[in-house]
N, C-alpha and C. Protein backbone atom coordinates (compact mmCIF):
# COMPACT_ATOMS: atom_id res chain seq x y z
N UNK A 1 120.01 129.72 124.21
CA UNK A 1 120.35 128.64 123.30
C UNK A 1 121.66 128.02 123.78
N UNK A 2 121.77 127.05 123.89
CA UNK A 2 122.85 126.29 124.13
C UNK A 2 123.71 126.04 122.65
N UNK A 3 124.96 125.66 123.89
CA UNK A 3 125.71 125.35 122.55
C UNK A 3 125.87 124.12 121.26
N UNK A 4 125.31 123.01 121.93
CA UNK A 4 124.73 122.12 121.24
C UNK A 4 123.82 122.71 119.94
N UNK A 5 123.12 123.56 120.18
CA UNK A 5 122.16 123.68 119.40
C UNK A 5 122.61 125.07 118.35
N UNK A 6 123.58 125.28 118.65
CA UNK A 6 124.50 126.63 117.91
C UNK A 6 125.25 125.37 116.41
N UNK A 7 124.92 125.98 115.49
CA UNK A 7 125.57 125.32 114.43
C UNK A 7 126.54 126.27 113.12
N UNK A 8 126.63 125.86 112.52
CA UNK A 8 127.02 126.99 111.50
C UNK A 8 125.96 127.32 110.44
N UNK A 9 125.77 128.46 110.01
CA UNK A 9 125.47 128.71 109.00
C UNK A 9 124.75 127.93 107.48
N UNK A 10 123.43 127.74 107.90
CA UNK A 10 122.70 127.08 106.84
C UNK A 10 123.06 127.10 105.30
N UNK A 11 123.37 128.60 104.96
CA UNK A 11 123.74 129.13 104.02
C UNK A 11 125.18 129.27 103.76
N UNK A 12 125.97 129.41 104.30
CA UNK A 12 127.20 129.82 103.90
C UNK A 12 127.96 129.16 104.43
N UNK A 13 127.34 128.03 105.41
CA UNK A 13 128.72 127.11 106.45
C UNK A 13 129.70 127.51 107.55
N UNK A 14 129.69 128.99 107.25
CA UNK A 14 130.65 129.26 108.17
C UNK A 14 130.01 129.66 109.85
N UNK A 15 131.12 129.93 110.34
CA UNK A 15 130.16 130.48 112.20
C UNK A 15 129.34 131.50 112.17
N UNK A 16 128.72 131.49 112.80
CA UNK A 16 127.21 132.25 113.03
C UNK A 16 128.33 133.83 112.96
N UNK A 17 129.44 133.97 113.54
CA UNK A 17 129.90 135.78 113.86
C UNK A 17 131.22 135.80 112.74
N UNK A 18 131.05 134.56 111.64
CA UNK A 18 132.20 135.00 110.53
C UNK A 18 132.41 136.58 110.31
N UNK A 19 131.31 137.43 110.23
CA UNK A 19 131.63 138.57 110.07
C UNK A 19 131.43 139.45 111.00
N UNK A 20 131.39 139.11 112.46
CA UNK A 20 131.96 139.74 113.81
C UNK A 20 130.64 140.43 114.23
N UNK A 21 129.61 140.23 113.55
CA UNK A 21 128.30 140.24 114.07
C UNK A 21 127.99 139.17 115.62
N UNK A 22 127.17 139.49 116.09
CA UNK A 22 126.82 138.81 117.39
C UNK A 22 125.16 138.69 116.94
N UNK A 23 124.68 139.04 116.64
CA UNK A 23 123.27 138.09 116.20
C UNK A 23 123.29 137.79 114.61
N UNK A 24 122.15 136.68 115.10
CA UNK A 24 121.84 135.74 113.79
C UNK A 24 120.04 135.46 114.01
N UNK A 25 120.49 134.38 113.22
CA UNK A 25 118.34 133.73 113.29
C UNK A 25 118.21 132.35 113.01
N UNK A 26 117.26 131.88 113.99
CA UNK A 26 116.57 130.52 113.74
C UNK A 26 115.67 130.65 113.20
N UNK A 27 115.26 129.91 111.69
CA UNK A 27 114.26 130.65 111.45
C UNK A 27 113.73 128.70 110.71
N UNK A 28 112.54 128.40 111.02
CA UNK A 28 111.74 127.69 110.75
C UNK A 28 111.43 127.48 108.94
N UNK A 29 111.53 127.30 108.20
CA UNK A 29 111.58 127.07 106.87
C UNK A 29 110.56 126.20 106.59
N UNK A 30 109.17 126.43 105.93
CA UNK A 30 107.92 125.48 105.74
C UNK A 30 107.69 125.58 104.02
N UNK A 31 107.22 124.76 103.13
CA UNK A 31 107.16 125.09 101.80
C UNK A 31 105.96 124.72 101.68
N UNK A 32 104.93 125.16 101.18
CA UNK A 32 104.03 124.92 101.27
C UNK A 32 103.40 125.06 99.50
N UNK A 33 102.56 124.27 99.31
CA UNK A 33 101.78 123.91 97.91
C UNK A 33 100.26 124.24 98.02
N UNK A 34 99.84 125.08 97.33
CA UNK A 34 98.34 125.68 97.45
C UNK A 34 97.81 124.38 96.61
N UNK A 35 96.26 124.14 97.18
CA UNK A 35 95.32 123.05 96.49
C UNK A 35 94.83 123.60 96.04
N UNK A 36 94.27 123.92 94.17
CA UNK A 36 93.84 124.44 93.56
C UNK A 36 92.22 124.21 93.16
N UNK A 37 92.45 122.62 93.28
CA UNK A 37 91.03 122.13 93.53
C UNK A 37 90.43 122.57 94.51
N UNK A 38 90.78 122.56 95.64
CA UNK A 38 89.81 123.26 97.04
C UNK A 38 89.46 124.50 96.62
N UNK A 39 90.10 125.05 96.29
CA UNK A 39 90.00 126.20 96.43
C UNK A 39 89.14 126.74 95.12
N UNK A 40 88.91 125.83 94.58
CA UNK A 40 88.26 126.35 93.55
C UNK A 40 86.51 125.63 93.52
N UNK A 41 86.71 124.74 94.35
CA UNK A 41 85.79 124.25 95.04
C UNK A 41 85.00 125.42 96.21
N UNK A 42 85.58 125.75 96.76
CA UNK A 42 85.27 127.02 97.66
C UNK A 42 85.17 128.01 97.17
N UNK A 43 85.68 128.46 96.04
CA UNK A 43 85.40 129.66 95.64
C UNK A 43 83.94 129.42 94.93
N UNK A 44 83.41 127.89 94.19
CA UNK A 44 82.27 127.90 93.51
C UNK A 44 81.46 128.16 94.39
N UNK A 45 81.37 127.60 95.72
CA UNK A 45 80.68 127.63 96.60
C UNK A 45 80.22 129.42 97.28
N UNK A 46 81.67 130.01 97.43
CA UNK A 46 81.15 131.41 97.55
C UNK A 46 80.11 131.63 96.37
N UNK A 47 80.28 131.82 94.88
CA UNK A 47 79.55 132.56 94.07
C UNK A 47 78.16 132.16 94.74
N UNK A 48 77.87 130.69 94.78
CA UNK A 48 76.74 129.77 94.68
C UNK A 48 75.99 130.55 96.01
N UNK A 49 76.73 130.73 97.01
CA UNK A 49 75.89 131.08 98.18
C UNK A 49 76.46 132.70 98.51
N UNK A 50 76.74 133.30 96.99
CA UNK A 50 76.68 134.63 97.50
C UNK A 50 77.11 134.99 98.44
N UNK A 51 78.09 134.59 99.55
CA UNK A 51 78.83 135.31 100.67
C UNK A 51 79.86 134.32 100.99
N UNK A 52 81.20 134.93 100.91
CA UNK A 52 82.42 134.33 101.62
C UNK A 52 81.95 133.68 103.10
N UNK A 53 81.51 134.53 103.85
CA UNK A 53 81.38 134.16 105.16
C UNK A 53 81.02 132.87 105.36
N UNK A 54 79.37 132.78 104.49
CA UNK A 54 78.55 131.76 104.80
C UNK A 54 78.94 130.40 104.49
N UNK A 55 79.69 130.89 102.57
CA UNK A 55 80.36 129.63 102.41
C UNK A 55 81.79 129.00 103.57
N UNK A 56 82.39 129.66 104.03
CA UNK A 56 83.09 129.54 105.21
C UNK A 56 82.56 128.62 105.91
N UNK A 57 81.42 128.69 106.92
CA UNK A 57 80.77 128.36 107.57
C UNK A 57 79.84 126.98 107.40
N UNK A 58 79.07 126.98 106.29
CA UNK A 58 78.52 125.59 105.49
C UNK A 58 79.26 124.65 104.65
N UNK A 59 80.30 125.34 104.36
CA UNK A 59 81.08 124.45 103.48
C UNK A 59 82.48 123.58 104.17
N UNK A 60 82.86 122.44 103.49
CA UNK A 60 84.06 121.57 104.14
C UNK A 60 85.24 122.40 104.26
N UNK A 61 85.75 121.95 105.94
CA UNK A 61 86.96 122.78 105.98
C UNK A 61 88.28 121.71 105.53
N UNK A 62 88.47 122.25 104.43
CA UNK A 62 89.38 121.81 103.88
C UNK A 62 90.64 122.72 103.74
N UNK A 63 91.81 122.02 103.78
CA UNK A 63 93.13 122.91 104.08
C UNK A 63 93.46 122.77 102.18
N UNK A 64 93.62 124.46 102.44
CA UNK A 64 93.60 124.82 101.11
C UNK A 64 95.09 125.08 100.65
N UNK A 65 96.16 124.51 101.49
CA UNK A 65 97.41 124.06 101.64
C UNK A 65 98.37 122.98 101.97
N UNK A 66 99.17 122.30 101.48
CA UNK A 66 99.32 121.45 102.05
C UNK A 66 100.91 121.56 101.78
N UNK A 67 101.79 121.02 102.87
CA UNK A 67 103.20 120.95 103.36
C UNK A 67 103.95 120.44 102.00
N UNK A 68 104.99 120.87 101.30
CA UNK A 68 105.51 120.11 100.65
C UNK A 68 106.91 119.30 101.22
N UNK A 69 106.81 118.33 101.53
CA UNK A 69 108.37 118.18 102.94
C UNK A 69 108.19 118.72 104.16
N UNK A 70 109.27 118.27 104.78
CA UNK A 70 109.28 118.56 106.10
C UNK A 70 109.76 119.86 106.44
N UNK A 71 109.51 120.07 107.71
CA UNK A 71 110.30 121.66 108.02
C UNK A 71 110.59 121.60 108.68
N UNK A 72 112.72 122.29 108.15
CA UNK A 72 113.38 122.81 108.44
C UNK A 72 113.59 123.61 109.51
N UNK A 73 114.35 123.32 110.21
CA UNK A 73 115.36 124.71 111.07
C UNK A 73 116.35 124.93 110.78
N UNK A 74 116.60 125.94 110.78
CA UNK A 74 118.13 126.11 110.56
C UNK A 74 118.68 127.28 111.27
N UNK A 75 119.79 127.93 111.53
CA UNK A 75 120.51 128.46 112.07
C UNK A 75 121.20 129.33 110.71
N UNK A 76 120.76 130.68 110.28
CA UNK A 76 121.20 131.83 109.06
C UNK A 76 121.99 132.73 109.84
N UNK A 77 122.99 133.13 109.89
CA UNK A 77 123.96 134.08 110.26
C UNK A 77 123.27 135.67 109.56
N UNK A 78 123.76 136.81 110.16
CA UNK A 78 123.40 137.97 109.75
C UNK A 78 123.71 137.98 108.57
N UNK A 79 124.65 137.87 108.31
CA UNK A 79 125.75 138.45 106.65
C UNK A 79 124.59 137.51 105.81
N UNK A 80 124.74 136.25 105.79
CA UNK A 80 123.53 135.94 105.18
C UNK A 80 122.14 136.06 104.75
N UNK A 81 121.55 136.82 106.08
CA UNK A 81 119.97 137.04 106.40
C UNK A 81 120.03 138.31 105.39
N UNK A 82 121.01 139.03 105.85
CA UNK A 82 120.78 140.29 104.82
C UNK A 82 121.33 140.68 103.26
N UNK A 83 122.82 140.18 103.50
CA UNK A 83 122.96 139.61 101.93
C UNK A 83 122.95 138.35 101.27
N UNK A 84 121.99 137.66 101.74
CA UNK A 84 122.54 136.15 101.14
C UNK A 84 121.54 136.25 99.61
N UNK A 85 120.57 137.14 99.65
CA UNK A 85 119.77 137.00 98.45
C UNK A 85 118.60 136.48 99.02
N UNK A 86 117.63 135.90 98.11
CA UNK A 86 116.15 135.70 98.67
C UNK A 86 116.09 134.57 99.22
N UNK A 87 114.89 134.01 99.89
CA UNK A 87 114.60 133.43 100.91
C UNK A 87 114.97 131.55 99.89
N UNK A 88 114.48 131.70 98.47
CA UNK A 88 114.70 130.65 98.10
C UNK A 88 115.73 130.14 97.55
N UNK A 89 116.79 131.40 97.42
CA UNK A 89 118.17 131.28 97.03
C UNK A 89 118.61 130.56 98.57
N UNK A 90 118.57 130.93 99.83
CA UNK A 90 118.99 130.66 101.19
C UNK A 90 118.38 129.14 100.92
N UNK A 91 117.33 128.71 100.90
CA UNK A 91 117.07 127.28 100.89
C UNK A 91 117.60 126.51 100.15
N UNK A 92 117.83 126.95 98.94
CA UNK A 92 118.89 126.15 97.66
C UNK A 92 119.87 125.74 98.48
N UNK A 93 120.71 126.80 99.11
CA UNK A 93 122.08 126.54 99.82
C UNK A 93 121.99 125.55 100.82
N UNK A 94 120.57 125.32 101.26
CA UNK A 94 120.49 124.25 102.40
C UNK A 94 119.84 122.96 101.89
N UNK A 95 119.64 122.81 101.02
CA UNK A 95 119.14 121.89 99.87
C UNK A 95 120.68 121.30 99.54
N UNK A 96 121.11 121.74 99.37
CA UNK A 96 122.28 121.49 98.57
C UNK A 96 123.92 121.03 99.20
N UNK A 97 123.36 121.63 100.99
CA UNK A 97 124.71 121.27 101.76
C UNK A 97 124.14 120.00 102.52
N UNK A 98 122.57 119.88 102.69
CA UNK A 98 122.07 118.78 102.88
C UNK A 98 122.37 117.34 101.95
N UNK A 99 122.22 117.67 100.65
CA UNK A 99 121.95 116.48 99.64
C UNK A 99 124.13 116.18 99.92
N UNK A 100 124.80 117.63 99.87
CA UNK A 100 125.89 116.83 100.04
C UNK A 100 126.96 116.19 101.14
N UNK A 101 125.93 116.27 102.28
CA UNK A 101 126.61 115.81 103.06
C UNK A 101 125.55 114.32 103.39
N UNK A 102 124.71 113.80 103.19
CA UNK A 102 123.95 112.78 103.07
C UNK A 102 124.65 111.99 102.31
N UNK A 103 125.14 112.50 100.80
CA UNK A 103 126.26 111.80 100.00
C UNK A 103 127.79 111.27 100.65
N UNK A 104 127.89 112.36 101.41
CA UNK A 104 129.15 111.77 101.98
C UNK A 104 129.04 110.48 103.19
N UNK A 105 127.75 111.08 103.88
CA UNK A 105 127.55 110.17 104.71
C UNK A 105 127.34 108.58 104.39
N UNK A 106 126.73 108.62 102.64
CA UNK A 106 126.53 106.88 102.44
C UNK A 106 127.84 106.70 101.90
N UNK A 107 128.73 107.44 101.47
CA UNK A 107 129.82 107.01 100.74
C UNK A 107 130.91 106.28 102.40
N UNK A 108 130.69 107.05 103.13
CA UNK A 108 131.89 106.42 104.11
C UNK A 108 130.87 105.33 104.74
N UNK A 109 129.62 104.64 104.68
CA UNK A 109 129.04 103.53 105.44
C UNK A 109 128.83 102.51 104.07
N UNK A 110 128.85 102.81 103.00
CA UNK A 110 128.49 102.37 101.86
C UNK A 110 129.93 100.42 101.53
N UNK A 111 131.25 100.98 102.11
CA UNK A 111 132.00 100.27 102.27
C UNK A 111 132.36 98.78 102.64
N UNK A 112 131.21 98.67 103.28
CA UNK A 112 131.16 97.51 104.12
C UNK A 112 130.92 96.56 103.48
């Protein structure tokens, strides 16, 4: 990894070895929303044809998921990965250093 691509801390802001650790994680962040209709569509279809498989196979492949937003990379430091709390507490924090630095960013172009 280059250093370009070394950032701070998704979660906590600070450098990846604030706490004198030498590894961390890139870790890909996807949110994803189950389709309830498909899937309930597919599941009628199992009863109807009596086998998962078959309905698999005869029935529309439809993605029984779909992306909510884009996904994330980010750069989580150890101290974080292991105590930062759960995976959606860690995204809050990047939710949130996102929305406020986007704010800062229109406030200093906003001027003109």
């Amino acid at each position: 990894m280059k250093q370009r691509e070394l950032g701070p801390c998704a979660a906590c802001g600070r450098g990846v070895m604030h706490d004198r650790s030498i590894a961390f994680y890139r870790v890909t962040f996807e949110h994803f929303v189950l389709m309830t209709g498909v899937i309930q569509r597919q599941a009628g279809l199992e009863q109807a044809m009596g086998s998962p498989v078959l309905a698999a196979v005869m029935g529309p492949d439809e993605d029984l998921a779909k992306r909510a937003g884009p996904a994330d990379r980010e750069i989580i430091c150890q101290h974080c990965a292991i105590h930062g709390g759960c995976l959606a507490e860690i995204m809050e924090h990047v939710a949130r250093r996102r929305s406020e630095s986007e704010q800062l960013a229109g406030a200093d172009g906003g001027g003109e």
